[in-house]
Protein backbone atom coordinates (compact mmCIF):
# COMPACT_ATOMS: atom_id res chain seq x y z
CA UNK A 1 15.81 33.79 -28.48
CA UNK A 2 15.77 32.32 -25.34
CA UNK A 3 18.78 29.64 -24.60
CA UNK A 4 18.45 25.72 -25.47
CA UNK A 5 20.43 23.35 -23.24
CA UNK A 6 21.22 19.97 -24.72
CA UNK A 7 22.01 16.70 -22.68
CA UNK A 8 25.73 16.79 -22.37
CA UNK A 9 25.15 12.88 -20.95
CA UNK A 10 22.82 10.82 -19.91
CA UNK A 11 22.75 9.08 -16.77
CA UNK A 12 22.18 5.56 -16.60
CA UNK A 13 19.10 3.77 -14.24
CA UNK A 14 21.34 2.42 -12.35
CA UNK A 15 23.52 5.94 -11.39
CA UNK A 16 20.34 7.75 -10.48
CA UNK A 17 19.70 5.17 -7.47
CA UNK A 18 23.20 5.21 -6.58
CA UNK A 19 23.37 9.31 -6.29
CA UNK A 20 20.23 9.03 -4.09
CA UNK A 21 21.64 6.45 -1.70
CA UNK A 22 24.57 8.28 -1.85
CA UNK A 23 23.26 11.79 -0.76
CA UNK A 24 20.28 10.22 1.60
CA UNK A 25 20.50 12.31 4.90
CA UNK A 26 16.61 12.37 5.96
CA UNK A 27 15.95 11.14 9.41
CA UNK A 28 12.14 10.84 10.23
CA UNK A 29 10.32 13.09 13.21
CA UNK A 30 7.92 10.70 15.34
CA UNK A 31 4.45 11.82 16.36
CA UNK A 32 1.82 10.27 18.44
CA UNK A 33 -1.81 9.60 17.14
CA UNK A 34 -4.76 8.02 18.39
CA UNK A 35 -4.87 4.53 17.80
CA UNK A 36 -8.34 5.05 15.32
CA UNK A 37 -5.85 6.93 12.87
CA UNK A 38 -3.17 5.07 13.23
CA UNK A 39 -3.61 2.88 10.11
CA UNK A 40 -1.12 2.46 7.85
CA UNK A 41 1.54 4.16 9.95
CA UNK A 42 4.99 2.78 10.70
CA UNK A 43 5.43 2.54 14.65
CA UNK A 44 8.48 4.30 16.39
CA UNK A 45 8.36 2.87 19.38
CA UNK A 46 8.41 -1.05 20.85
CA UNK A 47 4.80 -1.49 22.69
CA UNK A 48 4.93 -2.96 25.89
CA UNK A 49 2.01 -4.44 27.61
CA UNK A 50 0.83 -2.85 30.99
CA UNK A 51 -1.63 -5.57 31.58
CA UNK A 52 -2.35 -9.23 31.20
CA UNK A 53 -4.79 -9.64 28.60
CA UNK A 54 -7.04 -11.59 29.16
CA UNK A 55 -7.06 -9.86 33.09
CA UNK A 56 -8.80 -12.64 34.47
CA UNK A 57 -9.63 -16.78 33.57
CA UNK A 58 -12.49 -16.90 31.57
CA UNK A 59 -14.80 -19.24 29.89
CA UNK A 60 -13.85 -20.36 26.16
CA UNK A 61 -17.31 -21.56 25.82
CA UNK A 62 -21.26 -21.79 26.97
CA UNK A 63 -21.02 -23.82 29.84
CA UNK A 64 -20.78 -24.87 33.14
CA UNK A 65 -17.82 -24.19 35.43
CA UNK A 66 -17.30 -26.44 38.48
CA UNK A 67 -14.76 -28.49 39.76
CA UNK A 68 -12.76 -30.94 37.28
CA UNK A 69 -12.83 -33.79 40.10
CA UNK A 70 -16.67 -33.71 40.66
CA UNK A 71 -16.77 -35.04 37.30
CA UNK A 72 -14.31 -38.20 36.46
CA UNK A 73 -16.05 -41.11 36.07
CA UNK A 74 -19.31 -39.20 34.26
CA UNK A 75 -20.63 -40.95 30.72
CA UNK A 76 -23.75 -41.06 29.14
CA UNK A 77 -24.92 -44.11 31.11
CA UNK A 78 -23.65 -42.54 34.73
CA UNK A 79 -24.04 -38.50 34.78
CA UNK A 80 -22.31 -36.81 37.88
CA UNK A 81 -24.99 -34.97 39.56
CA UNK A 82 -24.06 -30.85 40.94
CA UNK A 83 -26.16 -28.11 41.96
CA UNK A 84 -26.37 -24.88 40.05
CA UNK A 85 -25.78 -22.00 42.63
CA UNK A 86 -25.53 -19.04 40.05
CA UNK A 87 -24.79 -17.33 37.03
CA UNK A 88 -21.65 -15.53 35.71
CA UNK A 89 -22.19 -13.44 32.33
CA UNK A 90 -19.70 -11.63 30.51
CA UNK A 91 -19.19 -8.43 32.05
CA UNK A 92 -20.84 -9.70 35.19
CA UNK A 93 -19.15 -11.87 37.22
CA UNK A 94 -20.82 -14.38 39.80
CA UNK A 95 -19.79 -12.95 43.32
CA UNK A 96 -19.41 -16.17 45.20
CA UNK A 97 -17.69 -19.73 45.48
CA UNK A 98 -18.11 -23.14 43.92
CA UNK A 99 -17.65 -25.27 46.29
CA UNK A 100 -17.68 -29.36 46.09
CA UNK A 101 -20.45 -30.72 44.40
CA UNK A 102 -21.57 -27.14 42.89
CA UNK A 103 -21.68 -25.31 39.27
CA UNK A 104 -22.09 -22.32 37.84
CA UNK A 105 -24.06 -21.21 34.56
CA UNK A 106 -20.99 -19.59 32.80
CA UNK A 107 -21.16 -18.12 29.31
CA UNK A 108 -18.22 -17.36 26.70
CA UNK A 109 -16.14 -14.66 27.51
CA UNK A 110 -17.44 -14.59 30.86
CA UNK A 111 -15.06 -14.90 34.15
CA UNK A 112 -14.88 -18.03 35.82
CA UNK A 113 -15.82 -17.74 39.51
CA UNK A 114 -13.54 -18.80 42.06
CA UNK A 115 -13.53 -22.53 43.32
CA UNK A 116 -13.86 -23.43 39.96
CA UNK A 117 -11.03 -25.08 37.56
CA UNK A 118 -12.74 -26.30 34.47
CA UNK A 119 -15.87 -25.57 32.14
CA UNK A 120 -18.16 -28.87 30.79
CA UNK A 121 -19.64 -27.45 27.28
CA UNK A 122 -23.80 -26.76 27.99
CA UNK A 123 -24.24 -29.77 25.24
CA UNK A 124 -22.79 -32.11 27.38
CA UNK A 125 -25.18 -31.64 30.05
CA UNK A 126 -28.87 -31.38 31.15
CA UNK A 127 -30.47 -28.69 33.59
CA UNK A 128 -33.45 -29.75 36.08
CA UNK A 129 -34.02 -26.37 38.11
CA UNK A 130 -31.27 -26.08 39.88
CA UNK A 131 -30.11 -29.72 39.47
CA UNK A 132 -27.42 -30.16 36.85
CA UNK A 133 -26.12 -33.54 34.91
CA UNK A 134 -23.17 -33.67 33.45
CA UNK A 135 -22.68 -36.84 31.33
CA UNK A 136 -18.37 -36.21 30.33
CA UNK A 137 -15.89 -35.54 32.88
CA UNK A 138 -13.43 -32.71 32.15
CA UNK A 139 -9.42 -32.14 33.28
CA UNK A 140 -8.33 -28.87 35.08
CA UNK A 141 -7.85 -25.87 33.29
CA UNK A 142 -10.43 -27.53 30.35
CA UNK A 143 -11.99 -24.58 28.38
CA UNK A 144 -10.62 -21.77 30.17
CA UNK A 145 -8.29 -19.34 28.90
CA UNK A 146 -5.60 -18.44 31.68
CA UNK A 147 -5.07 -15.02 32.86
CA UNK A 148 -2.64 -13.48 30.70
CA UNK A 149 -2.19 -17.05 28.23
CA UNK A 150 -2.38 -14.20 25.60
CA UNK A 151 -0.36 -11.37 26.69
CA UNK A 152 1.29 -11.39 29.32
CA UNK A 153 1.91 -7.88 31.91
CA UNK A 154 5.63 -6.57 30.64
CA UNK A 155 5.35 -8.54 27.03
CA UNK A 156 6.32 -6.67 24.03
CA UNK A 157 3.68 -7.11 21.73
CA UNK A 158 4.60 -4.70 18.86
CA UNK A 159 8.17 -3.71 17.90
CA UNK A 160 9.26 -0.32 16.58
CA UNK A 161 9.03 -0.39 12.28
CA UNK A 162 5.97 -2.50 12.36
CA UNK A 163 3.37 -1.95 9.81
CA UNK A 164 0.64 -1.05 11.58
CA UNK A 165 -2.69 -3.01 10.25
CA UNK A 166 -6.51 -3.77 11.72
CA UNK A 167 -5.24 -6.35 13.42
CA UNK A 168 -2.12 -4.90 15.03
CA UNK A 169 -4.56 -1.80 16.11
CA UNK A 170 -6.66 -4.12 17.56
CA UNK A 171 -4.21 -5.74 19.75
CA UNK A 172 -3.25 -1.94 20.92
CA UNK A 173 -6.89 -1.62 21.97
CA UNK A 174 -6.81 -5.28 23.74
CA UNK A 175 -3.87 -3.33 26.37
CA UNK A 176 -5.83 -0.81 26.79
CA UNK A 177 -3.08 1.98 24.76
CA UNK A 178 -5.72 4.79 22.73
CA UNK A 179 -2.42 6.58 21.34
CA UNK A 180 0.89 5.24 20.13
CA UNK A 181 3.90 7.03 18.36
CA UNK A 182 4.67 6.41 14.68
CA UNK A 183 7.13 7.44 12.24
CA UNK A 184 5.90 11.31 10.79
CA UNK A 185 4.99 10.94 7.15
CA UNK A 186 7.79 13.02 5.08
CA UNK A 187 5.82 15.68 3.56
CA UNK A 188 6.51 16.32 -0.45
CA UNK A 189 5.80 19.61 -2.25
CA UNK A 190 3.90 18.75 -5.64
CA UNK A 191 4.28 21.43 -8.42
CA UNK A 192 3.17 20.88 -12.17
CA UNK A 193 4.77 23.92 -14.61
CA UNK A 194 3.39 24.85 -17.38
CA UNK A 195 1.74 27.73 -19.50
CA UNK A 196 -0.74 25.58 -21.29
CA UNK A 197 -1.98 23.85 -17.54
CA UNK A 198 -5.72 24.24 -16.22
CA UNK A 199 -6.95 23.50 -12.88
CA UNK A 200 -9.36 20.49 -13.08
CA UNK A 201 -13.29 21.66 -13.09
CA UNK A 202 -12.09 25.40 -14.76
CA UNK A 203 -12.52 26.52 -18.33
CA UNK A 204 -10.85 24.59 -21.18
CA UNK A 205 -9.68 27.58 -23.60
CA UNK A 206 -8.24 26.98 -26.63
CA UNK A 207 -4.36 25.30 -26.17
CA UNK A 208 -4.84 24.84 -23.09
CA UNK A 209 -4.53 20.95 -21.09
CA UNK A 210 -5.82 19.99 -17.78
CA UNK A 211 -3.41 19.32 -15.27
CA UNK A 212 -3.26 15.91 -15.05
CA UNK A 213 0.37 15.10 -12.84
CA UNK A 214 -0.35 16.77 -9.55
CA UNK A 215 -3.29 14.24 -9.30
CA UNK A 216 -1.44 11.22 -10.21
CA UNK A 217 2.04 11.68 -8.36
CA UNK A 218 -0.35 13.22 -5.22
CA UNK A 219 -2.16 9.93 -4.80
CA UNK A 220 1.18 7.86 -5.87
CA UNK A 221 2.30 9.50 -2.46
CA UNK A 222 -0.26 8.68 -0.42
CA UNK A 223 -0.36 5.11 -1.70
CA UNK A 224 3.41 5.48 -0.34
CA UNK A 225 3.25 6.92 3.12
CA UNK A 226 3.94 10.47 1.95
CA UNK A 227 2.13 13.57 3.10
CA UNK A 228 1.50 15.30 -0.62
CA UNK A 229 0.82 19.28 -0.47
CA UNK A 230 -0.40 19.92 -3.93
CA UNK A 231 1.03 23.75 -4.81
CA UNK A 232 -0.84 24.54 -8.19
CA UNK A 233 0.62 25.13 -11.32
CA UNK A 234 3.30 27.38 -11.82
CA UNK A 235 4.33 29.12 -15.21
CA UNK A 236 7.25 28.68 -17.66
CA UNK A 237 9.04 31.59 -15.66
CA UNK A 238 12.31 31.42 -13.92
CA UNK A 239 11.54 33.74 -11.46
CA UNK A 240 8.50 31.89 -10.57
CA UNK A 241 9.59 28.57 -10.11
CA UNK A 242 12.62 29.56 -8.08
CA UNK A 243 10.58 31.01 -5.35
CA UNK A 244 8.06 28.05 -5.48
CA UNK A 245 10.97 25.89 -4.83
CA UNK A 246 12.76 27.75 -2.41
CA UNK A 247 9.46 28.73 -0.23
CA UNK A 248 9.07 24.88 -0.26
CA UNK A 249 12.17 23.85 0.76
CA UNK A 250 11.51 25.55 4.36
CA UNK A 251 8.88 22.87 5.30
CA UNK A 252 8.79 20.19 2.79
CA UNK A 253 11.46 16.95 3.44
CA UNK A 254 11.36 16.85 -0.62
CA UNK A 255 10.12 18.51 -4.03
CA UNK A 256 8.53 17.29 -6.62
CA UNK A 257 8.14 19.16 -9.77
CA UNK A 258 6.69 18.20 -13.16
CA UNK A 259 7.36 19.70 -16.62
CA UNK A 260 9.54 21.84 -18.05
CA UNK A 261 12.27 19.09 -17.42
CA UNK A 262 13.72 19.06 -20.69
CA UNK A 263 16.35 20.89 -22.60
CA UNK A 264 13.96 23.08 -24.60
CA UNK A 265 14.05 26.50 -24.92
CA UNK A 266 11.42 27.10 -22.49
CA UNK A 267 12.62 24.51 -19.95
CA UNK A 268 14.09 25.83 -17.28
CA UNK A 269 13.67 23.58 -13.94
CA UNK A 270 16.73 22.61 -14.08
CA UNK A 271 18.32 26.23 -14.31
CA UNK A 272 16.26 27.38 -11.19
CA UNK A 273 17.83 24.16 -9.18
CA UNK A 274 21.27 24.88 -10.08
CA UNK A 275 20.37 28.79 -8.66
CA UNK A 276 18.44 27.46 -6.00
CA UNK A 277 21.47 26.12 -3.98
CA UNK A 278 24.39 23.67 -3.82
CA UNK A 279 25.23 21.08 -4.81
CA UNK A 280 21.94 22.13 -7.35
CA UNK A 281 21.23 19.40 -10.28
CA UNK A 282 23.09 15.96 -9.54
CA UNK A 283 21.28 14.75 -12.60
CA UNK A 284 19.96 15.82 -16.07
CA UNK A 285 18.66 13.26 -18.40
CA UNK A 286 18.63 9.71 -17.90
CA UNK A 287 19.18 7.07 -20.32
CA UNK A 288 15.66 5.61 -20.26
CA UNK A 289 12.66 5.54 -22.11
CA UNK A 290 10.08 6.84 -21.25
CA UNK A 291 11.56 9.55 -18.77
CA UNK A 292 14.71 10.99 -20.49
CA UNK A 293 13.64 14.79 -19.12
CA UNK A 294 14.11 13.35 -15.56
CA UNK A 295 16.19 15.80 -13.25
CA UNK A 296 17.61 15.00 -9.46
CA UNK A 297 19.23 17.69 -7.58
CA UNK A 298 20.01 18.53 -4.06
CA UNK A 299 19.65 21.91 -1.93
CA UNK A 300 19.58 21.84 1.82
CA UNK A 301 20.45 18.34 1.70
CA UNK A 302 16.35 17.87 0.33
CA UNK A 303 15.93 16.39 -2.96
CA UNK A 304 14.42 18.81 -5.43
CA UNK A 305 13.25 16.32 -8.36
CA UNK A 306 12.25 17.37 -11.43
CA UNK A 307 9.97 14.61 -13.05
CA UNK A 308 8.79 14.99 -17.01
CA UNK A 309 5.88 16.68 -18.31
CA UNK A 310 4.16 13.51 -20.22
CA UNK A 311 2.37 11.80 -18.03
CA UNK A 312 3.24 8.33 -18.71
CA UNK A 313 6.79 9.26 -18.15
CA UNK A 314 6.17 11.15 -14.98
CA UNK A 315 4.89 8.17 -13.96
CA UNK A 316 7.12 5.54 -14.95
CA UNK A 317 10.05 7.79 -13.10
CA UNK A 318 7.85 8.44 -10.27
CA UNK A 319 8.10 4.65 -9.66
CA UNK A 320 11.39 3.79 -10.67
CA UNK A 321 12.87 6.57 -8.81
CA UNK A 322 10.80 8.70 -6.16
CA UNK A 323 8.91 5.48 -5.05
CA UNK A 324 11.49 3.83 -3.41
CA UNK A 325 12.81 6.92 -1.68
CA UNK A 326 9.29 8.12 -0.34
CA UNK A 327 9.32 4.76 0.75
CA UNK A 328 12.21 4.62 2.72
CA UNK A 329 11.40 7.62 4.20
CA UNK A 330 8.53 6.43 5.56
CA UNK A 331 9.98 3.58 7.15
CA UNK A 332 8.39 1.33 4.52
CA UNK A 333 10.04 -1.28 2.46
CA UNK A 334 10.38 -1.07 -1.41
CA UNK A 335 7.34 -1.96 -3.03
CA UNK A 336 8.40 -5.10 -4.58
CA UNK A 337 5.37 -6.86 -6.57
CA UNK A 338 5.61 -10.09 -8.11
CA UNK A 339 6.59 -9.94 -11.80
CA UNK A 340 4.52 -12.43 -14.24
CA UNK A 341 5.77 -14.35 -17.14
CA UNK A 342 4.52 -13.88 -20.66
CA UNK A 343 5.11 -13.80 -24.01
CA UNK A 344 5.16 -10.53 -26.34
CA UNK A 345 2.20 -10.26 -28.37
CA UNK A 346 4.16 -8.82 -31.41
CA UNK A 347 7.40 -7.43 -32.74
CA UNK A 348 8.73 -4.61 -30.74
CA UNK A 349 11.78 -2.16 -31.55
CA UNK A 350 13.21 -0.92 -28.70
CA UNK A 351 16.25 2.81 -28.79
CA UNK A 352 19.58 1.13 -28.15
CA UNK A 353 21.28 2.96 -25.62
CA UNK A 354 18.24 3.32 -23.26
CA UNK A 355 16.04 1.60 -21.33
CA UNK A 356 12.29 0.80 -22.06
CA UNK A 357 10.14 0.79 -19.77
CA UNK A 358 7.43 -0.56 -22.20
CA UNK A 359 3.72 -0.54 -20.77
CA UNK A 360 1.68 -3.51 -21.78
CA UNK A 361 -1.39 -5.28 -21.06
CA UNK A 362 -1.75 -8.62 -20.07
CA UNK A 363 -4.05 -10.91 -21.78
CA UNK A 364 -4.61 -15.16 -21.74
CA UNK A 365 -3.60 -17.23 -24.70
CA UNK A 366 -5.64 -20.49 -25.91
CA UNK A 367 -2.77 -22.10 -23.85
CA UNK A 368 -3.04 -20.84 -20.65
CA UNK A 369 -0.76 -18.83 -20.72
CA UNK A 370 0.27 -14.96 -20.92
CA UNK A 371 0.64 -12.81 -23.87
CA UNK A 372 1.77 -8.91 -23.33
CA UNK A 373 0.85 -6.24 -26.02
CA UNK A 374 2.65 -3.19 -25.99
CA UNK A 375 -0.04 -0.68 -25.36
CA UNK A 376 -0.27 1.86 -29.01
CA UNK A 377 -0.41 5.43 -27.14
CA UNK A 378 2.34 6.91 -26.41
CA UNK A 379 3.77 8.80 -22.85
CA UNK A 380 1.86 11.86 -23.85
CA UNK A 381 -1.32 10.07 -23.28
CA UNK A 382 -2.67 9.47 -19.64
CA UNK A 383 -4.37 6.94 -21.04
CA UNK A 384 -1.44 5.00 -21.82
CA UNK A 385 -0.79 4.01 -17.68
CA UNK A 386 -4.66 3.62 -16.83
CA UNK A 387 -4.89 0.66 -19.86
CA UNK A 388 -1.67 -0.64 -19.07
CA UNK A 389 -1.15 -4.04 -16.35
CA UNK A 390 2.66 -3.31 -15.89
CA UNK A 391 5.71 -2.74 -18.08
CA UNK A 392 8.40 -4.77 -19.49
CA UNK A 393 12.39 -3.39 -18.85
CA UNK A 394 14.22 -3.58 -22.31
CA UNK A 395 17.93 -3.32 -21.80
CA UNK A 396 19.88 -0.87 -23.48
CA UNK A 397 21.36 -3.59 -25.88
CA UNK A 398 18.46 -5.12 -27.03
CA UNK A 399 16.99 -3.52 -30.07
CA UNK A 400 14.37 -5.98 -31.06
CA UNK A 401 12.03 -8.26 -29.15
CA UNK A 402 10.08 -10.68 -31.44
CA UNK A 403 6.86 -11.74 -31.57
CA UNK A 404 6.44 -14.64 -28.77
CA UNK A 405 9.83 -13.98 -27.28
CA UNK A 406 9.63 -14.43 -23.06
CA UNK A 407 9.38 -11.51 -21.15
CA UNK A 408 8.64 -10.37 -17.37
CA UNK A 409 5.93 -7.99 -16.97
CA UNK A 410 6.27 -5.97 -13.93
CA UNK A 411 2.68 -5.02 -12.63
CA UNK A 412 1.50 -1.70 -11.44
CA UNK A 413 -0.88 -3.72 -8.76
CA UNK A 414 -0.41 -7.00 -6.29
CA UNK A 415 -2.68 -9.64 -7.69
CA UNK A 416 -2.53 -9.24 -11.77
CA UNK A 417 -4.06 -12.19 -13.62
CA UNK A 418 -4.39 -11.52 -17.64
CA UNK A 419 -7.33 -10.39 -18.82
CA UNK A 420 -9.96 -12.89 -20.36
CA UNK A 421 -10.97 -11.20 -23.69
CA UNK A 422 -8.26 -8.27 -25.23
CA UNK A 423 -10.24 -5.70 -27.75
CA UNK A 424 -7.71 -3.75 -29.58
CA UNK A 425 -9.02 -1.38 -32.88
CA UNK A 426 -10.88 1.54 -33.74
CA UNK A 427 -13.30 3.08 -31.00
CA UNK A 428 -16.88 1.53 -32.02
CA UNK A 429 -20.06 1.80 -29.61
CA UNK A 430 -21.11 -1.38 -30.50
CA UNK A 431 -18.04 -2.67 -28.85
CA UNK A 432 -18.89 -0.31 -25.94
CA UNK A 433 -22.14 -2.11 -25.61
CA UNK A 434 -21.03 -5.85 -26.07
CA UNK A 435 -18.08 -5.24 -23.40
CA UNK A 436 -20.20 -3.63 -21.11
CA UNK A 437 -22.73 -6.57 -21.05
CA UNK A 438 -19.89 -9.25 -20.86
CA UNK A 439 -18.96 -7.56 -17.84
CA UNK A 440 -22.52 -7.95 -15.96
CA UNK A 441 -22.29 -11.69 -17.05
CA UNK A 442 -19.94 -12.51 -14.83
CA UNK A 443 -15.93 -12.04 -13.46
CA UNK A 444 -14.77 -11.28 -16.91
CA UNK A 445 -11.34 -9.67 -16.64
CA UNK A 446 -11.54 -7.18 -20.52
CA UNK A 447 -8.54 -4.75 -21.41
CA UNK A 448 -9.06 -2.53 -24.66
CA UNK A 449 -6.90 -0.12 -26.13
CA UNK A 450 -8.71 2.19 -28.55
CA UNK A 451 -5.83 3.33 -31.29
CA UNK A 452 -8.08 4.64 -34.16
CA UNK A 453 -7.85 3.55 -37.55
CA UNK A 454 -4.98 1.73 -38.51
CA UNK A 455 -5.49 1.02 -42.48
């Protein structure tokens, strides 16, 4: 009979965060990428501008650039007469000089020929050949945009840690840079363990699950600067987990492993990160719920973390946890999103001693307002998460949380408004139908949550 650990003691939320501040040692590599692929990436270096941007005084608008003096005293009733000696288009400049008592056809964008200190708007004049009337008089400088008015040669334009966006790219391509250095995404090994696993798009036999984790915490990285290196699915084995992990550890900045977490007979991730290397497991269990199984160790100085098999729990731990360190590896700041008030939707009973992170959705009352309903699957079920809007935190005190009691609903996207119409029941495909065409109607907002028959 193979051994069965139990958890000598949980660690609270709170301890976990503190052991991974504590043992943080990662210092981020810089590389340097073309600008085109540089979205999304946190800049390592402060971006100086080489040139004045714009290079040169050009027109703000269609016009007519001449000399601001030629034109005081011109109204309606008494237009200031000039000649028109050229053109000057964007991209091609007029090659001579306005001289007194001259203009030039200038359009936006375009650079305004020398001589010439102003533009008059084309609407505020009239063209006869090469006769011009202009019926407003204009100041110096009036529709032109300076040479360098918008960055200036020598101006810092981007400091290092900045986001970088569309519209900071695009003022990298207005200096003329094609490549800038950013902070090197820290790459994370992704394992899922477990006998009963499938590769998506192979054979279901009998027993056997898809994998479902390596998809979800992969693409949780992404969405948090990582670099994820899916590794496949490894069996319940000792052996084979232990050199997963320590083939890993030479080029991955972390590990990520789900399943086999727990203190089962069969679960042994924690015994391969205590033999892996010191200090090994830092944690084993945490006093939460979902996401007891939830390991954190240290080899190498890399975190090796073992996240649970369920997948709402992976998850939920993924986020609590491993978000805000991917993060901060990155160079990006914790992903704080704006929590929304509501009230529960019915009587809830929460484990004293641990936390709950309770997934809910989010749907209006008659009121205006914001009811949450816990959501009836449990963390075995992926499809817990995808019909869930966020999660209430139930302290470790709190046992009960009655119906219309306030709560804050933490939300798993920016942007969360409650849904319109809440179907909760059996699975019906009438319901399937009616939903789908209240949909087409219109921006109808519908969460469901099919829980089979209840009577």
């Amino acid at each position: 009979m193979r051994e069965r650990k139990e958890f000598r003691r949980l660690a609270t939320v709170e301890e976990v965060s503190l052991l991974i501040e504590r043992h943080y040692s990662y210092f981020p590599e810089v590389e340097e990428v073309p600008i085109e692929k540089a979205l999304g990436r946190v800049l390592a270096e402060d971006v100086l501008s080489e040139v004045d941007v714009p290079s040169f005084d050009r027109s703000m608008y269609d016009g007519y650039a001449l000399r601001a003096e030629d034109t005081y005293g011109a109204d309606e009733e008494n237009p200031v007469t000039l000649k028109i000696i050229g053109t000057s288009e964007a991209g091609k400049p007029f090659q001579g000089f306005v001289s007194h008592g001259q203009a030039v056809e200038v359009a936006t964008g375009a650079v305004i020929p020398p001589g010439a200190n102003a533009v008059v708007l084309v609407e505020r004049t009239e063209s006869r050949g090469d006769t011009l009337l202009v019926f407003k008089s204009v100041p110096p400088g009036k529709n032109i945009q300076g040479a360098g008015t918008d960055v200036a040669a020598g101006e810092t334009v981007l400091q290092s840690g900045t986001l970088l966006g569309p519209r900071e790219i695009g003022l990298l391509a207005a200096i003329g840079r094609t490549r800038v250095k950013v902070l090197k995404k820290p790459v994370v090994a992704v394992f899922s363990t477990g006998n009963e696993l499938v590769t998506p798009g192979n054979p279901l036999d009998y027993g056997k699950i898809y994998d479902i984790n390596s998809y979800t915490i992969s693409t949780s990285i992404l969405e948090d600067g990582g670099d994820p290196r899916i590794l496949g699915i490894l069996p319940d084995d000792f052996d084979s987990i232990l050199e997963g992990i320590r083939e890993a550890l030479e080029w991955a900045d972390l590990v990520l492993i789900s399943g086999s977490t727990s203190a089962g007979a069969g679960d042994v991730v924690y015994k391969v990160i205590e033999r892996a290397g010191k200090p090994g497991v830092l944690v084993h269990g945490v006093a939460m719920k979902p996401g007891k199984p939830f390991i954190l160790g240290l080899v190498r100085d890399k975190f090796i973390i073992g996240l649970p098999g369920y997948p709402t729990s992976a998850l939920i731990t993924y986020r609590k946890f491993v978000s805000p360190l991917i993060r901060r590896m990155a160079g990006l700041p914790t992903l704080k999103l704006t929590p929304i008030r509501a009230k529960i939707g019915r009587r809830v009973r929460s484990p004293l001693g641990r936390r709950n992170f309770l997934p809910v959705a989010v749907i209006s009352d008659a009121e205006g307002g914001a009811l949450a309903f816990p959501i009836p699957t449990g963390s075995e079920a992926i499809s817990t998460l995808s019909r869930a809007d966020g999660y209430i935190e139930i302290p470790e005190n709190v046992e009960y949380l009655e119906e219309g009691e306030e709560v804050l609903v933490f939300p798993f996207q920016e942007g969360l408004r409650p849904a319109d119409l809440g179907f909760i029941g059996s699975h019906c495909p009438g319901a399937d139908l009616l939903l789908s065409m209240l949909r087409k109607k219109g921006e109808f907002r519908i969460v469901r949550a099919n829980v089979g028959s209840l009577g």
